[in-house]
C-alpha atoms as a PDB file:
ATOM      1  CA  UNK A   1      -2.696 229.265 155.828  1.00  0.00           C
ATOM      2  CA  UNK A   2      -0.626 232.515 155.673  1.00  0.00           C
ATOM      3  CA  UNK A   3      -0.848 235.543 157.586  1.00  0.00           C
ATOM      4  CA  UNK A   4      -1.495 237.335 154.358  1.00  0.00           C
ATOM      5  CA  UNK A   5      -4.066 234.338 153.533  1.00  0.00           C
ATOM      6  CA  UNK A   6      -5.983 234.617 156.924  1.00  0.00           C
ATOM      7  CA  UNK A   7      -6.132 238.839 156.795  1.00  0.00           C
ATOM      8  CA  UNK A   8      -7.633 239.246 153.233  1.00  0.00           C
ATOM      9  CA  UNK A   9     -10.262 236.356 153.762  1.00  0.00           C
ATOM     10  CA  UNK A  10     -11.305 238.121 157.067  1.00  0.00           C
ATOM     11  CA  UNK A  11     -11.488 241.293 155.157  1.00  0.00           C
ATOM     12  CA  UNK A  12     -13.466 239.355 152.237  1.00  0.00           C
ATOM     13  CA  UNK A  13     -15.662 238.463 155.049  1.00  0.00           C
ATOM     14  CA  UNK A  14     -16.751 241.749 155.416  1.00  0.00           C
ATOM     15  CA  UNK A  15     -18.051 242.605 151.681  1.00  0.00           C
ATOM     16  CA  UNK A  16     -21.499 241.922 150.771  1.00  0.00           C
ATOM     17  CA  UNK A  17     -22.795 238.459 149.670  1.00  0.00           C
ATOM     18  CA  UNK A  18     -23.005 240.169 146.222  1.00  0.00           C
ATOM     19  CA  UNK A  19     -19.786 241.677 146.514  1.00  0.00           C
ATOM     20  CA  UNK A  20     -17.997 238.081 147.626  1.00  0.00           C
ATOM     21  CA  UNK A  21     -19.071 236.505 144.593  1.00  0.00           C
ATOM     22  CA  UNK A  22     -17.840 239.214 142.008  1.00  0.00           C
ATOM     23  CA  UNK A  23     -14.523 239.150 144.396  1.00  0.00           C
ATOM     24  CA  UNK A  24     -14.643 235.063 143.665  1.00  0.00           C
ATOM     25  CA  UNK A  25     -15.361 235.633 140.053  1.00  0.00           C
ATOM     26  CA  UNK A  26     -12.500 238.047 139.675  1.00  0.00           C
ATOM     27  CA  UNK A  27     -10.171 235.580 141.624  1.00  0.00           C
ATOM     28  CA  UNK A  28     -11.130 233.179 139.289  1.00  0.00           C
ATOM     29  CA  UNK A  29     -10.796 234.658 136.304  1.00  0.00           C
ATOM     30  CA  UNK A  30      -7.056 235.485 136.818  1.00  0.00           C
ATOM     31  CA  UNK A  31      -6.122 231.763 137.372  1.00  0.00           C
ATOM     32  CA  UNK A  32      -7.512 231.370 133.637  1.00  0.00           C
ATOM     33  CA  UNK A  33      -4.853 233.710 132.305  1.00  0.00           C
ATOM     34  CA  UNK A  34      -3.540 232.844 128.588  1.00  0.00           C
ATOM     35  CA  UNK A  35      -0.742 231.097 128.458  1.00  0.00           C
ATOM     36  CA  UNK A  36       1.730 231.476 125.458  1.00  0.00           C
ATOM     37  CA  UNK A  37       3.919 228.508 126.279  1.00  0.00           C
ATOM     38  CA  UNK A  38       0.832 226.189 126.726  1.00  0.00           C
ATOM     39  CA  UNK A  39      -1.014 228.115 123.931  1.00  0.00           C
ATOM     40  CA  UNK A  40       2.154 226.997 121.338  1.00  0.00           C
ATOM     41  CA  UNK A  41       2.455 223.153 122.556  1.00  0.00           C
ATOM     42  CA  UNK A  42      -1.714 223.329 121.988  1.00  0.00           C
ATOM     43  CA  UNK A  43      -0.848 224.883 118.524  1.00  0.00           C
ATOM     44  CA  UNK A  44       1.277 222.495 117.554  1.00  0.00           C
ATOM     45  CA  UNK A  45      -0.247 219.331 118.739  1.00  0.00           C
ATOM     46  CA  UNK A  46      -3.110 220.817 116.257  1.00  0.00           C
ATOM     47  CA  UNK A  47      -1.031 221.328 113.255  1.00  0.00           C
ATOM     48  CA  UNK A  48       0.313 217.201 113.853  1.00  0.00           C
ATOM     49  CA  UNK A  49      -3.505 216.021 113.847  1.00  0.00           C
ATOM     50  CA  UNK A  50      -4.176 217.871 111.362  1.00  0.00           C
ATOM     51  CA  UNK A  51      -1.331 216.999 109.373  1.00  0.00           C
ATOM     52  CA  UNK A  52      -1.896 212.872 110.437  1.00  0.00           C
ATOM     53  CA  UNK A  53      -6.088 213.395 109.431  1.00  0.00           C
ATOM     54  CA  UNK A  54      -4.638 214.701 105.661  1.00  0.00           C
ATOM     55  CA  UNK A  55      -2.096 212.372 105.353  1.00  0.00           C
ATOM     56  CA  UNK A  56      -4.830 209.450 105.995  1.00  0.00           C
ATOM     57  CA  UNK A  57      -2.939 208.193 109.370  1.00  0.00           C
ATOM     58  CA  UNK A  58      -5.842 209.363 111.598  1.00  0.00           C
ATOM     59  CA  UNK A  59      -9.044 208.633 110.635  1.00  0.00           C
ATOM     60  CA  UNK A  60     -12.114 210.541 111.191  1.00  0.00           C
ATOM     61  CA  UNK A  61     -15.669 209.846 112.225  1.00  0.00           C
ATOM     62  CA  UNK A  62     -18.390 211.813 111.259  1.00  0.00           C
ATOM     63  CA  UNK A  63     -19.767 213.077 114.090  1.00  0.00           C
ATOM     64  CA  UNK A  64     -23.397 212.398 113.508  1.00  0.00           C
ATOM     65  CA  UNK A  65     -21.999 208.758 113.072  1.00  0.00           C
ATOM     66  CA  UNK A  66     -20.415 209.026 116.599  1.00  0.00           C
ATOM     67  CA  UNK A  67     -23.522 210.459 118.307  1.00  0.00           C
ATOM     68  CA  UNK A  68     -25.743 207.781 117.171  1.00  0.00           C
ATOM     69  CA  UNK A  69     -22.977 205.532 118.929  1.00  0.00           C
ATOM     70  CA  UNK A  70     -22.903 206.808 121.733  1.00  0.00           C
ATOM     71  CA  UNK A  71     -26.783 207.028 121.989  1.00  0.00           C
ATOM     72  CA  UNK A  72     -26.806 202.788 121.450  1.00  0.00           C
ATOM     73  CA  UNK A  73     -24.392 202.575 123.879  1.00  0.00           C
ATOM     74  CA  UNK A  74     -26.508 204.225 126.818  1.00  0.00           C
ATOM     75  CA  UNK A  75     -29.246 202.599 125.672  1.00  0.00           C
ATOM     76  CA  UNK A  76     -27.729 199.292 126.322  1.00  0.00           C
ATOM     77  CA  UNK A  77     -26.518 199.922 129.540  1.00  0.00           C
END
């Protein structure tokens, strides 16, 4: 652990309970930042299923169909 590391989570030490877990929340939150590079490649790998489901290459499920599946399934097990 860093020297920076080990002085702010002394200092977080210090806050409230209640105050710890907004600083945690806030923490977290900024490691879920958008990401426009990752957003695009997400984009895109959309467009080609959706493209491959039109064209007939994929097919689709309805999911109703799938849930009732899945429900024998775990019922077998």
């Amino acid at each position: 652990m860093s020297e920076r590391i080990r002085h702010l989570s002394l200092e977080a030490r210090k806050l409230t309970p209640a105050e710890r877990a907004e600083l945690i929340d806030n923490l977290l939150a900024s490691l879920d930042e958008p990401d426009a590079r990752i957003d695009a490649v997400w984009a895109e790998e959309a467009e080609r299923r959706l493209q491959l489901v039109d064209s007939g290459e994929m097919p689709t499920r309805d999911a109703a169909e799938v849930m009732a599946e899945l429900r024998r399934r775990q019922h077998s097990q």
